[in-house]
Structure formats: C-alpha cells, structure tokens
Protein backbone atom coordinates (compact mmCIF):
# COMPACT_ATOMS: atom_id res chain seq x y z
CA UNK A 1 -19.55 -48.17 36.27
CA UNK A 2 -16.39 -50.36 35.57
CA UNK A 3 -12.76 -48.54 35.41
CA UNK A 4 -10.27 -49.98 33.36
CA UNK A 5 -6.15 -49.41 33.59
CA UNK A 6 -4.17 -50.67 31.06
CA UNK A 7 -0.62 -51.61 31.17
CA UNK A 8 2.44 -53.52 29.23
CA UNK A 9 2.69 -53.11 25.45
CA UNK A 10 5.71 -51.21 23.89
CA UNK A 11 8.46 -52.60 20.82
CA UNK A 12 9.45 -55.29 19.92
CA UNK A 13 10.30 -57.36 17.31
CA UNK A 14 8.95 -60.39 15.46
CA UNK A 15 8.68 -63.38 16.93
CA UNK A 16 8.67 -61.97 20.37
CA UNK A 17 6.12 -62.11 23.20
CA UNK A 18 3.93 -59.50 25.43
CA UNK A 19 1.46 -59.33 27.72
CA UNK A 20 -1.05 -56.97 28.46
CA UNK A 21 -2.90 -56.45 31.32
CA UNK A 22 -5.92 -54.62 31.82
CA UNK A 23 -6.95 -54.03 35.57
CA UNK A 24 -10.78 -53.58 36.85
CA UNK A 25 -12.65 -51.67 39.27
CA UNK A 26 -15.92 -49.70 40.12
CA UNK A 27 -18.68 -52.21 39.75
CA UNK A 28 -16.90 -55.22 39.59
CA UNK A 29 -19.06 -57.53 41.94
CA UNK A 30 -21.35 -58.16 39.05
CA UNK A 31 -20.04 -60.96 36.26
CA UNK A 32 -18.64 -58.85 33.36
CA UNK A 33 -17.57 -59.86 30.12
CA UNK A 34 -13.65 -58.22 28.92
CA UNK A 35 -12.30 -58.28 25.56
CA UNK A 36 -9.70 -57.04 24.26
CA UNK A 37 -9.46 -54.62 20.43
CA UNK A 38 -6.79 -53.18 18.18
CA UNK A 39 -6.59 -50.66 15.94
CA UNK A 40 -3.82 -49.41 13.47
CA UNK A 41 -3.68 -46.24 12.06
CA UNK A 42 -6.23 -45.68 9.08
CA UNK A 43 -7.50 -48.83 10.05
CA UNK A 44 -11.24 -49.64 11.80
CA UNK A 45 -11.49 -51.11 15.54
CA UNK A 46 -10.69 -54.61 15.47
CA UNK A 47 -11.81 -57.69 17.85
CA UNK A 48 -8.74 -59.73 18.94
CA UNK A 49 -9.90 -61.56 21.98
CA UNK A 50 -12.74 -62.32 24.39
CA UNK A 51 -13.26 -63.51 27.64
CA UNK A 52 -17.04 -64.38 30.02
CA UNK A 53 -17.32 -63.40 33.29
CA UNK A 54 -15.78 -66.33 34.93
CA UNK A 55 -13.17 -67.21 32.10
CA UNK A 56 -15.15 -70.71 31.21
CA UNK A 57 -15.58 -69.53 27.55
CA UNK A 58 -13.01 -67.95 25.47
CA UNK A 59 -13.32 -66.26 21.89
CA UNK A 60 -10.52 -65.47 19.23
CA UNK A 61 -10.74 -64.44 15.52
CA UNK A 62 -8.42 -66.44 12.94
CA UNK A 63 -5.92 -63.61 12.83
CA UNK A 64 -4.38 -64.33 16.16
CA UNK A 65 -6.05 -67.81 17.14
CA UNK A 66 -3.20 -69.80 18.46
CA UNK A 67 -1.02 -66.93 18.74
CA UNK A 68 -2.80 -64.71 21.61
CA UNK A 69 -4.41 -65.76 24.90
CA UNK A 70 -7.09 -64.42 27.25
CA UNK A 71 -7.10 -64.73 30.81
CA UNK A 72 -8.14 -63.46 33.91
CA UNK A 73 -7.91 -63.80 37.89
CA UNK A 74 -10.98 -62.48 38.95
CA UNK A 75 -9.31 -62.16 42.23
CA UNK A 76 -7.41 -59.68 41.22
CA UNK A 77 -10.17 -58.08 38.98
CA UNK A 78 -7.39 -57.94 36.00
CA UNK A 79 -7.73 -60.00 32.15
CA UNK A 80 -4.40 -60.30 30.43
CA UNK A 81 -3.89 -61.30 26.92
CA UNK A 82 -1.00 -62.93 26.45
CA UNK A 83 0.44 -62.33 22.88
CA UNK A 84 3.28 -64.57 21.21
CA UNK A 85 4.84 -65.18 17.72
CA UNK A 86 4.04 -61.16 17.16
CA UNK A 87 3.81 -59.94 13.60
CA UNK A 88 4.60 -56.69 12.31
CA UNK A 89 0.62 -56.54 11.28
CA UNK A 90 0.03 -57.10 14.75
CA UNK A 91 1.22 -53.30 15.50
CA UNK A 92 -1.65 -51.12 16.44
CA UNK A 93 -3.56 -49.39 20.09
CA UNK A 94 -4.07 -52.03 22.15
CA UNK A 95 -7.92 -51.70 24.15
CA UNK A 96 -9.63 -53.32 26.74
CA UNK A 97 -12.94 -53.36 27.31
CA UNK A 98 -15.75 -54.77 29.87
CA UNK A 99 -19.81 -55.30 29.69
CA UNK A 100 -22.04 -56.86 32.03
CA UNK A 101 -24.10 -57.85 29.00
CA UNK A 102 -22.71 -58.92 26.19
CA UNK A 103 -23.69 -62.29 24.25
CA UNK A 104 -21.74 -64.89 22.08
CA UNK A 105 -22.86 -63.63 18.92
CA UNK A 106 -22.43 -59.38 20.02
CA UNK A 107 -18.93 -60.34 22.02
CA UNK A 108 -16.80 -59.20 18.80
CA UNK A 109 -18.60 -55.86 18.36
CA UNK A 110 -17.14 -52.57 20.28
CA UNK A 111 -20.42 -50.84 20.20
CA UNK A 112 -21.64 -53.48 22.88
CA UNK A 113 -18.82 -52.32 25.41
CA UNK A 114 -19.92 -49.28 27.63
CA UNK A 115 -16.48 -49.65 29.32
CA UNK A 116 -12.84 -48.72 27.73
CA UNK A 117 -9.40 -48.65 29.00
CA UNK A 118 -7.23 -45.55 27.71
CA UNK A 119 -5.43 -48.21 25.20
CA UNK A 120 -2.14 -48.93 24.89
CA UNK A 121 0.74 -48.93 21.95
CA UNK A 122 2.25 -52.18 20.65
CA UNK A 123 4.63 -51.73 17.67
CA UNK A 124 6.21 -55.11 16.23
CA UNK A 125 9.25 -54.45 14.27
CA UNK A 126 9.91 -56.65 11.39
C-alpha cells in the first residue's frame, strides 16, 4: 500500500504559477510510477502529467505540454507538478496518483492507479 498527501493548489489568476505537491508513504521502497489528473465539474478524469519511478521519463498531454512540469525527489518520497502560464480551463480537483505497474502506453489511464491522494482545488480566475 502507498499513501498519498496532497498539498498547494488554491486561486489565482491567469498567468500565474503553482505547485503541487503530492507526498508518499507506505510501500515506497519499491519503484512506483506518480501521475498527476484533473477534473472539472461535469467533466471526466483527465491525465495532465506523468512521471517513472526514478524521474528518467516524463509524459504530458498537449493541453499543458510546456506549461506544467513533473518532478520528484525520491528522497523525500514527494512528485510535484509545477504549473505556470495557468488558464482559467485549467480550474478543476487536482489528483495524484501512484502504481508500481503501470506502462508507457496505460500511464494516462486512472483505472491503472490503485493509489489516490484526497485531491486538491485549483481555481484560475480569468
């Protein structure tokens, strides 16, 4: 089992930057995959950011390529996404999650995460 704790988000406007962390523990001795999902209101779960086990290999849909960044110290057991140039559209709950198996091709689907952190808000004001 893998615990996650979620913190940053909040308001802010557009054009502004935020980070989110989300912090690891449990079974964290074996490599885990994290990414990171939004979703707005009436709107389904969606991928925003992906990171492997030891941060070699990095994953991003067009929406926020160039805009957000994954990260991690696996020292600290914690992934951050760093998030700049925010857009209204960006506004939604804010998840982590973490696998131990996950795959290139499966990384953007939420079904393949067992582990969830308890989300956070981020609200972009235009």
């Amino acid at each position: 089992q893998v615990q996650l704790v979620q913190s940053g988000g909040g308001l802010v406007r557009a054009g502004d930057s935020l980070r989110l962390s989300c912090a690891a523990s449990g079974r964290t001795d074996s490599g885990y995959a994290v990414s990171w999902f939004r979703q707005a209101p009436g709107k389904e779960r969606e991928f925003v950011a992906g990171i492997n086990w030891n941060g070699g290999n990095t994953y991003y849909p067009e929406s926020v390529k160039g805009r957000f960044t994954i990260s991690r110290d696996n020292a600290k057991n914690t992934v951050y996404v760093q998030m700049n140039s925010l857009k209204p559209e960006d506004t939604a709950v804010y998840y982590c999650a973490a696998t131990h198996y996950i795959t290139t091709h499966t990384m953007a689907e939420s079904s393949n995460y067992p582990y969830w952190g308890q989300g956070t808000q981020v609200t972009v004001s235009s």
